[in-house]
Protein backbone atom coordinates (compact mmCIF):
# COMPACT_ATOMS: atom_id res chain seq x y z
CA UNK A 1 29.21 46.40 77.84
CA UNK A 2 28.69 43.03 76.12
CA UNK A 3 27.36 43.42 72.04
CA UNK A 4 25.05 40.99 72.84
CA UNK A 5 23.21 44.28 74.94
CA UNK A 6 23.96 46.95 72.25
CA UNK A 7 22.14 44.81 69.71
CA UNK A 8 19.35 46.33 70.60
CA UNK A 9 19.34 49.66 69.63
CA UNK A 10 16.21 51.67 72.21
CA UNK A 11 13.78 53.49 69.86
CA UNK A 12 14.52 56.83 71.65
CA UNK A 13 12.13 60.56 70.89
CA UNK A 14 13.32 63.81 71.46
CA UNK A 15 10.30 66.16 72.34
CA UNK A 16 11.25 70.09 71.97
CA UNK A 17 14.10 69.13 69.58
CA UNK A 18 15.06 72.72 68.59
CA UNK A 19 15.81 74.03 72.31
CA UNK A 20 19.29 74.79 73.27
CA UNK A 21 18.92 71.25 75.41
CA UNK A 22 16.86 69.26 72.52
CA UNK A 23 19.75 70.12 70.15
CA UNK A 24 22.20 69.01 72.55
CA UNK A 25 20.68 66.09 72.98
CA UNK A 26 20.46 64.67 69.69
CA UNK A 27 24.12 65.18 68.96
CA UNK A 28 24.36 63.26 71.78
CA UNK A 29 22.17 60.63 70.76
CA UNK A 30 23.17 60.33 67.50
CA UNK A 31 26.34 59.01 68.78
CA UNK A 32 24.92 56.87 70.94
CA UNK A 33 25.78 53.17 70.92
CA UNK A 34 22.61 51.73 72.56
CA UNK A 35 19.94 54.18 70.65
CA UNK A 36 17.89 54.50 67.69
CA UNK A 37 17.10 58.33 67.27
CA UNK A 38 13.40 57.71 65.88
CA UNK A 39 10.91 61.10 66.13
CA UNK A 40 12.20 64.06 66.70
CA UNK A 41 9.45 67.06 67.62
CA UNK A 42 9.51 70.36 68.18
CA UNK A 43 6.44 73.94 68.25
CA UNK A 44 7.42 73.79 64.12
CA UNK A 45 4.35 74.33 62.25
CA UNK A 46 5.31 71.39 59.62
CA UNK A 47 7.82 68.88 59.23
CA UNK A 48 11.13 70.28 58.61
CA UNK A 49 14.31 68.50 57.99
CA UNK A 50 16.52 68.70 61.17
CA UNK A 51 19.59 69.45 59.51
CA UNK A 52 17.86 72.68 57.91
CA UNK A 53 17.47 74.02 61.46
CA UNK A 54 20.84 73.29 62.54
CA UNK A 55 22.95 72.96 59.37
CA UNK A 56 25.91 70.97 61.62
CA UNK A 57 23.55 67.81 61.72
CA UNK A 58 23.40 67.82 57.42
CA UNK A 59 25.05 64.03 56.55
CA UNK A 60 24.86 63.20 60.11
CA UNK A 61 21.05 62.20 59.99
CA UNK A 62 17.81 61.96 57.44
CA UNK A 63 15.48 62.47 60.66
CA UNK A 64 12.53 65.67 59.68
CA UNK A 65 11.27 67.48 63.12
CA UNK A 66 8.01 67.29 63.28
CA UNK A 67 4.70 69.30 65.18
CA UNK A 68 4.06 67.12 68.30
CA UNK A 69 2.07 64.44 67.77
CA UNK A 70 2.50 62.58 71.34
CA UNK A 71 0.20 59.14 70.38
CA UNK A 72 2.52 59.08 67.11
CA UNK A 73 5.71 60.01 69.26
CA UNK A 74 4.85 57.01 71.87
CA UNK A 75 4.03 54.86 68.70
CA UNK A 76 7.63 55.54 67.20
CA UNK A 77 9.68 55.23 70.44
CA UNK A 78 10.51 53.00 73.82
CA UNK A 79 12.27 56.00 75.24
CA UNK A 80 11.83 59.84 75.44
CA UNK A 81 13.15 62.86 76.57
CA UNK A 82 10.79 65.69 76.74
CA UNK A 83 12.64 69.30 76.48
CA UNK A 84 9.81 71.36 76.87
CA UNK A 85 9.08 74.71 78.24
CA UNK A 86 7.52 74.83 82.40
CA UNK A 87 4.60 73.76 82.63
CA UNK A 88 4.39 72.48 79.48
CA UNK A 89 5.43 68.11 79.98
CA UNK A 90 2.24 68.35 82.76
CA UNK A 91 0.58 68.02 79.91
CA UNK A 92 1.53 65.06 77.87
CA UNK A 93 3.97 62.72 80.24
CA UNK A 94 0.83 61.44 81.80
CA UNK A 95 -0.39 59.72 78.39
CA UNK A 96 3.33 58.42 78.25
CA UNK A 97 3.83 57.07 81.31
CA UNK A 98 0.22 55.36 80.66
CA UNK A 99 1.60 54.35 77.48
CA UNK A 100 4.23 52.39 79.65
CA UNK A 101 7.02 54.59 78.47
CA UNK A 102 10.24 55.49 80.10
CA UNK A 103 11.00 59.38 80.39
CA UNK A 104 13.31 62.17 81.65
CA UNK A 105 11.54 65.25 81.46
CA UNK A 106 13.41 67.97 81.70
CA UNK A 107 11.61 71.06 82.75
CA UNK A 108 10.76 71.64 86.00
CA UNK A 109 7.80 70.12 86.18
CA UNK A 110 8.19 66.87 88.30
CA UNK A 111 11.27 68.59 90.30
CA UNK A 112 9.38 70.12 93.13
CA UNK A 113 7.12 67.31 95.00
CA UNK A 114 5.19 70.36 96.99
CA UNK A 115 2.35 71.71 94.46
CA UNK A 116 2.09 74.46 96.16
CA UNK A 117 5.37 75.54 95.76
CA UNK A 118 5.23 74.16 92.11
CA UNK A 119 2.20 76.72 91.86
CA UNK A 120 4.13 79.67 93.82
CA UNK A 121 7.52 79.24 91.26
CA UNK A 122 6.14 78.55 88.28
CA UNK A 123 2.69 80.22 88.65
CA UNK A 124 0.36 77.46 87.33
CA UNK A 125 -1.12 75.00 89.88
CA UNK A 126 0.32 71.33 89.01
CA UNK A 127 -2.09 69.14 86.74
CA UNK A 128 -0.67 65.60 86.99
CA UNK A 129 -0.32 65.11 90.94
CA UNK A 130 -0.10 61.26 90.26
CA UNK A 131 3.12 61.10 88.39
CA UNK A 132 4.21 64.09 90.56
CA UNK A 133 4.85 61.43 93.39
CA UNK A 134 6.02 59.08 91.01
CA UNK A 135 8.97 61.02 89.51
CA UNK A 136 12.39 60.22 90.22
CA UNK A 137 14.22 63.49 90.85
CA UNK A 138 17.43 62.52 88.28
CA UNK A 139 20.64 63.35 90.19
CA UNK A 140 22.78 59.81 89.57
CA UNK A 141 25.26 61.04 92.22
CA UNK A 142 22.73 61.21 95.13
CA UNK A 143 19.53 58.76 93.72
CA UNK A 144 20.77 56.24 91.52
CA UNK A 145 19.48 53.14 93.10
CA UNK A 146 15.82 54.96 92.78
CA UNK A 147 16.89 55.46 89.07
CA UNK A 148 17.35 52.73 88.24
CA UNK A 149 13.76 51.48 89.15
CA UNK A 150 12.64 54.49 87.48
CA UNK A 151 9.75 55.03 84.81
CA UNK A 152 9.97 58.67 85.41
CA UNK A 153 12.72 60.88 85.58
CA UNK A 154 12.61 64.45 87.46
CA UNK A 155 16.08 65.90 85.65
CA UNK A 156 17.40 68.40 88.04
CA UNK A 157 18.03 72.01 87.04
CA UNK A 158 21.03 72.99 86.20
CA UNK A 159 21.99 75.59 88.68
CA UNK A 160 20.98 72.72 91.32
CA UNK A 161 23.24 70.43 90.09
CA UNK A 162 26.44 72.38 90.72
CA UNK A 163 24.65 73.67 94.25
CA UNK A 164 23.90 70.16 95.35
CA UNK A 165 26.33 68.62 94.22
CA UNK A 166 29.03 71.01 95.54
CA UNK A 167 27.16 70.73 99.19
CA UNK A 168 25.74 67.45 99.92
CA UNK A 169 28.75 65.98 101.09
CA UNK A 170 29.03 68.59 104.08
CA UNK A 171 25.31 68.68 105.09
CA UNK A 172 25.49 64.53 104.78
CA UNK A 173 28.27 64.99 107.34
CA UNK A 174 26.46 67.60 109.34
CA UNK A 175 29.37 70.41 109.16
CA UNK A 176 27.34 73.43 108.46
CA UNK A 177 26.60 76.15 110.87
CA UNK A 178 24.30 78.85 109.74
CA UNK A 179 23.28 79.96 106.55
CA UNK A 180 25.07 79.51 103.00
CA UNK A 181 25.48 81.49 100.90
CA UNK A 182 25.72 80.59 96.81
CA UNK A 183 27.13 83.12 94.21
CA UNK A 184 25.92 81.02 90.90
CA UNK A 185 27.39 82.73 87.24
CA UNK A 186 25.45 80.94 84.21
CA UNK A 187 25.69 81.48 80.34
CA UNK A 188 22.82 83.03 79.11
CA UNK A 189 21.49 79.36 77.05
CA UNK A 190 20.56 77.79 80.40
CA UNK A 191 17.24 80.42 79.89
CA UNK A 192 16.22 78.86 76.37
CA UNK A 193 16.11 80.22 73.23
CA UNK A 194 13.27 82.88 73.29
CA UNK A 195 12.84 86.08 71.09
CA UNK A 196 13.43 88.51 74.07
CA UNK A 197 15.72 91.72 73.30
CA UNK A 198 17.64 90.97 76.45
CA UNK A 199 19.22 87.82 74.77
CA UNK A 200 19.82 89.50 71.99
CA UNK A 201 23.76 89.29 71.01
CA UNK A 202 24.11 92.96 71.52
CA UNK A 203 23.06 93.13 75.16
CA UNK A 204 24.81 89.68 76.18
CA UNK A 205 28.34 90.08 74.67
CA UNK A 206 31.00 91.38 77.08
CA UNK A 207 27.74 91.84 79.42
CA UNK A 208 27.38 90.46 83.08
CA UNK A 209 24.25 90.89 85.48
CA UNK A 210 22.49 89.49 88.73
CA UNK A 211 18.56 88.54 88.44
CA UNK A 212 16.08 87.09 91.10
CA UNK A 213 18.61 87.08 94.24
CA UNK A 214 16.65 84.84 96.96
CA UNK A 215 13.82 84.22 95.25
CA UNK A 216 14.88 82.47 91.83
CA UNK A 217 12.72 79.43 91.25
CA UNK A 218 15.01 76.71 91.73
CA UNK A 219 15.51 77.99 95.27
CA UNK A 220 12.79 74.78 96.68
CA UNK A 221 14.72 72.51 94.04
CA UNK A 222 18.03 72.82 96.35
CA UNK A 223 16.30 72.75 99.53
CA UNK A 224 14.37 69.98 98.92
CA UNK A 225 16.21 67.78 97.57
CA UNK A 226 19.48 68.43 100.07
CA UNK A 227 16.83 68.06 102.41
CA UNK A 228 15.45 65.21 101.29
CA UNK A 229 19.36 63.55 100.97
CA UNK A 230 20.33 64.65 103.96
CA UNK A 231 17.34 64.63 106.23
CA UNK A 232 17.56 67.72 107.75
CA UNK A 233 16.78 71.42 106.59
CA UNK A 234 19.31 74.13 105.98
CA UNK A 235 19.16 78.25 105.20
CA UNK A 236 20.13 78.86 101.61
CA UNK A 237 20.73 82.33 100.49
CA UNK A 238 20.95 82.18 96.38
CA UNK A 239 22.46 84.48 94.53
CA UNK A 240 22.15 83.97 90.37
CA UNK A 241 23.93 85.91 87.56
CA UNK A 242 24.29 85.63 84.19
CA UNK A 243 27.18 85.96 82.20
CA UNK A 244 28.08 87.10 78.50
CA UNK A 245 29.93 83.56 77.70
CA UNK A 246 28.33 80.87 75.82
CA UNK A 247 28.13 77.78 77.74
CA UNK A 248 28.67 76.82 81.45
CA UNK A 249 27.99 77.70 85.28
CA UNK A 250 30.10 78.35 87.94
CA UNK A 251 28.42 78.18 91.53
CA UNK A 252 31.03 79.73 94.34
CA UNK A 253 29.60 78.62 98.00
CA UNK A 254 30.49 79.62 101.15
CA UNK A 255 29.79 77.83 103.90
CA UNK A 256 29.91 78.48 107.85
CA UNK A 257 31.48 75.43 108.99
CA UNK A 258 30.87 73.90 112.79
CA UNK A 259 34.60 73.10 113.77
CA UNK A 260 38.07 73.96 111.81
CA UNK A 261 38.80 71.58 109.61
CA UNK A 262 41.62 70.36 107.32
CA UNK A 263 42.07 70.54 103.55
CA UNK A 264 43.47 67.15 103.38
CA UNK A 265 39.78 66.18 105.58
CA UNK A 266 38.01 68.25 102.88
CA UNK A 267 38.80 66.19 100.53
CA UNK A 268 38.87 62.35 101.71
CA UNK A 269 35.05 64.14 102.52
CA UNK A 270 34.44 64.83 98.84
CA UNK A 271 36.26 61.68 97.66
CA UNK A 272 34.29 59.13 100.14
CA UNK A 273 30.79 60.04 98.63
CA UNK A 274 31.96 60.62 94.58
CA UNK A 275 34.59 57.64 94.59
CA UNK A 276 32.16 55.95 92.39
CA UNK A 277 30.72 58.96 90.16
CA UNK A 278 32.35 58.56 87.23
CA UNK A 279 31.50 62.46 86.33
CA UNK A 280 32.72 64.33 88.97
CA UNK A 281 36.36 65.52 89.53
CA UNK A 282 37.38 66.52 93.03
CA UNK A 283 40.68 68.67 93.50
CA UNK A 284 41.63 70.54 96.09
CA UNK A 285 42.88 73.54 93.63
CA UNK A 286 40.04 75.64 92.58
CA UNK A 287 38.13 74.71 89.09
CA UNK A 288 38.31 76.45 85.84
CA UNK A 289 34.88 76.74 83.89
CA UNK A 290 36.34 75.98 80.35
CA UNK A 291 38.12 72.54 81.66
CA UNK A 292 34.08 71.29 81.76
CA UNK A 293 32.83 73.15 78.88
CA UNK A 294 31.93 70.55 76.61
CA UNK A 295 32.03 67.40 78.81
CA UNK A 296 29.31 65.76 81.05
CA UNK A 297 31.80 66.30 84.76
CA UNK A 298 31.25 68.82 87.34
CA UNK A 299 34.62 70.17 88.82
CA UNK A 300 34.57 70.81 92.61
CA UNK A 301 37.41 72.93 94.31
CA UNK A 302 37.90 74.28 97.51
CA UNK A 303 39.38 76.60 100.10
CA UNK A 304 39.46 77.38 103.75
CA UNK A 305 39.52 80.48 105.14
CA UNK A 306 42.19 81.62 107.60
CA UNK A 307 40.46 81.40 110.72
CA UNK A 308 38.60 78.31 109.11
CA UNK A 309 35.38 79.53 110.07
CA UNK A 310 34.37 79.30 106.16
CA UNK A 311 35.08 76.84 103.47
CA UNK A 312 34.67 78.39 100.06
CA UNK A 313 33.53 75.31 97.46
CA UNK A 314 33.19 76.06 93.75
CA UNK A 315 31.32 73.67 91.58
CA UNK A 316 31.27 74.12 87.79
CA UNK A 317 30.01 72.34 85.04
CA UNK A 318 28.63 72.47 80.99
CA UNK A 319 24.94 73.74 81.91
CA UNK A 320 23.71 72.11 78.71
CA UNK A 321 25.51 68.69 79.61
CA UNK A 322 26.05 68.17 82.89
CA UNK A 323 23.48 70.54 83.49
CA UNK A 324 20.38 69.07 81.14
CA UNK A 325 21.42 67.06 78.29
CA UNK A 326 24.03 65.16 79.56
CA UNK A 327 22.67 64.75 83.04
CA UNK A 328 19.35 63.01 81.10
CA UNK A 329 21.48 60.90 78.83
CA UNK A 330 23.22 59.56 82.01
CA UNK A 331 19.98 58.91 83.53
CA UNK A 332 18.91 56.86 80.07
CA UNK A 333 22.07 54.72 80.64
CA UNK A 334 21.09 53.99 84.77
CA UNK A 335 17.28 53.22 84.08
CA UNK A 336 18.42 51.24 81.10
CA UNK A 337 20.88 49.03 82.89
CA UNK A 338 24.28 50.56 80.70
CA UNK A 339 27.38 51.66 82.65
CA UNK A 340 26.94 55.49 83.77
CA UNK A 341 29.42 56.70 80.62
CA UNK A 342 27.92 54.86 77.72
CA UNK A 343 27.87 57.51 74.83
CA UNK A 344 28.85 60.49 76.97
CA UNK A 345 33.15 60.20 77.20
C-alpha cells in the first residue's frame, strides 16, 4: 500500500457507537491507517465524551458520542458503519445512500433479500425495498468482486459466517447428501448489550443453554446466501447455544456426504476456494476457539467418520471481529480499493 493512497485519511462515522460491535469498531478504527474517525453516535441523550463510556479509549481519542443526528453524521463523514439494533438502519441508510455515501450496515436489515421473510424473522415488514436489492450481502470470501462495486454493504451475521463459511466449499462441489445439521455455541455479546436479567453476570457465568433450535432468525441468512453461492438449495437443521465465555463462536457441522472421501481431498477442497482469503486458516486438526479470540480469521477443522458417511467441520471465529466488526472493517478495505488486511493484523 503506496503512502501516496494513505494520504488520504476517509472521514469514517460510527452509528450505535456504544454496542458491543460499535465499541469494537472504533478500537479498530482508531488504529486504522487509511481513516479519520470523525462522528461517533450512539441512543445517548447528550454528547458524552467516548472515553467516559469506555474508560480504555481515555488518551487514545478527544472524539464526544453524540444523539444521532444522520444529516450532521453524512455532513462529517465519506464512510459509515451503522451498528444499530433490527430494524432500526431501514430507517436512515436510505438518506445515506442518497447522500452518495458508502455503508456497511450491520444489523440484519439488508441480509435477507425476501421481505417477507425479513417480515416473518424480524417481525416488521421491510421499509426501504430499493436499497434492499441494492445491498451487497458482505462475505469477502464468497462476494468480493460485488464488494468491491459496492455502495451498500449487507454484513453477514455472525453465526452465518462460521456456517457458510465452514460449508460452501462442499455444497460448491456438490458433496452433500441430505440434511445438515449445525451445533453453533456463541458468547453471550453476539445478542447486544440490553438490560435483560438473563445477561446479567449472575445467570451467564459458568452457565450454558440452547435457544430457538430450527427456527432462529438467521436460519434464511444461511440458506440464502449458500443458495445463492452455490445455486442450488439444501436442508439446514440449526441448532444455537449460548455459552458463559466472553467472546467467540464455535459452529460444529455435520454433514451427510455423497461418496467416501479422503482427508487429504478434504482439504486441497478447503484450500482451492480460501487460497486467497487472507483470514481464514484451514487445518485438518480440529480448531480451538481461543486461537481466534481476538483476531479477524475463522479456523476450519475437520473429521471423517469411520464409515465416511459424515464429515464433521468445525468453524470458529471472534463473533465481534470476524463476526461483525472485523468482517465490516474488511469490507471498508475491499470497497475502498486497500488490500483485505489493512488495519486488521
Amino acid at each position: 500500500m503506496s503512502l501516496k493512497v494513505l494520504n488520504h485519511k476517509v472521514k469514517t462515522a460510527v452509528i450505535g457507537a456504544t454496542g458491543f460491535t460499535g465499541e469494537k469498531l472504533v478500537e479498530i478504527l482508531l488504529k486504522h491507517p487509511g481513516v479519520d474517525l470523525t462522528y461517533l453516535a450512539s441512543r445517548t441523550p447528550k454528547p458524552v465524551a467516548y472515553s467516559k463510556f469506555f474508560g480504555r479509549f481515555r488518551k487514545k481519542t478527544n472524539l464526544f458520542c453524540e444523539p444521532l443526528d444522520i444529516k450532521k453524521a453524512a455532513k462529517k463523514s465519506e464512510f459509515l458503519f451503522v451498528s444499530l439494533p433490527h430494524t432500526a438502519s431501514m430507517e436512515y441508510i436510505p438518506y445515506l445512500i442518497m447522500q452518495g455515501k458508502k455503508v456497511v450496515d450491520l444489523s440484519a436489515d439488508y441480509r435477507i433479500k425476501k421481505a417477507s421473510n425479513y417480515k416473518k424473522y424480524y417481525h416488521k415488514a421491510h421499509k426501504d425495498k430499493v436499497n434492499l436489492k441494492k445491498a451487497v450481502y458482505g462475505l469477502s470470501e464468497i462476494f468480493k468482486d460485488k464488494i468491491k462495486k459496492a455502495k451498500l454493504i449487507a454484513n453477514p451475521g455472525c453465526y452465518p459466517t462460521s456456517v457458510i463459511l465452514g460449508l460452501y466449499p462442499f455444497l460448491k462441489d456438490g458433496l452433500i447428501k441430505g440434511e445438515v445439521i449445525v451445533d453453533s455455541k456463541s458468547s453471550i455479546t453476539g445478542a447486544g448489550r440490553k438490560a435483560v436479567i438473563e445477561y446479567h453476570y449472575s445467570n451467564i457465568a459458568n452457565n450454558f443453554w440452547a435457544y430457538k433450535p430450527f427456527v432462529h432468525q438467521h436460519v434464511p441468512e444461511i440458506e440464502a446466501i449458500l443458495k445463492e453461492a452455490c445455486g442450488h438449495a439444501f436442508g439446514l437443521l440449526f441448532s444455537p447455544h449460548v455459552a458463559g465465555i466472553e467472546a467467540g463462536i464455535y459452529s460444529t457441522i455435520y454433514v451427510p456426504l455423497k461418496k467416501k472421501i479422503s482427508r487429504e481431498t478434504v482439504k486441497k477442497i478447503y484450500d482451492s476456494y480460501y487460497r486467497d482469503c487472507p483470514f481464514v486458516r484451514v487445518s485438518q486438526d480440529l480448531p480451538k476457539l481461543k486461537e481466534v479470540i481476538g483476531t479477524n480469521f475463522c479456523d476450519i477443522g475437520f473429521a471423517i467418520s469411520p464409515d465416511s458417511r459424515y464429515c464433521m467441520v468445525v468453524s470458529c471465529i471472534d463473533n465481534l471481529i470476524k463476526g461483525a466488526a472485523g468482517s465490516a472493517v474488511q469490507n471498508m478495505n475491499i470497497m475502498q480499493g486497500w488490500p483485505e488486511t489493512l488495519g486488521l493484523l
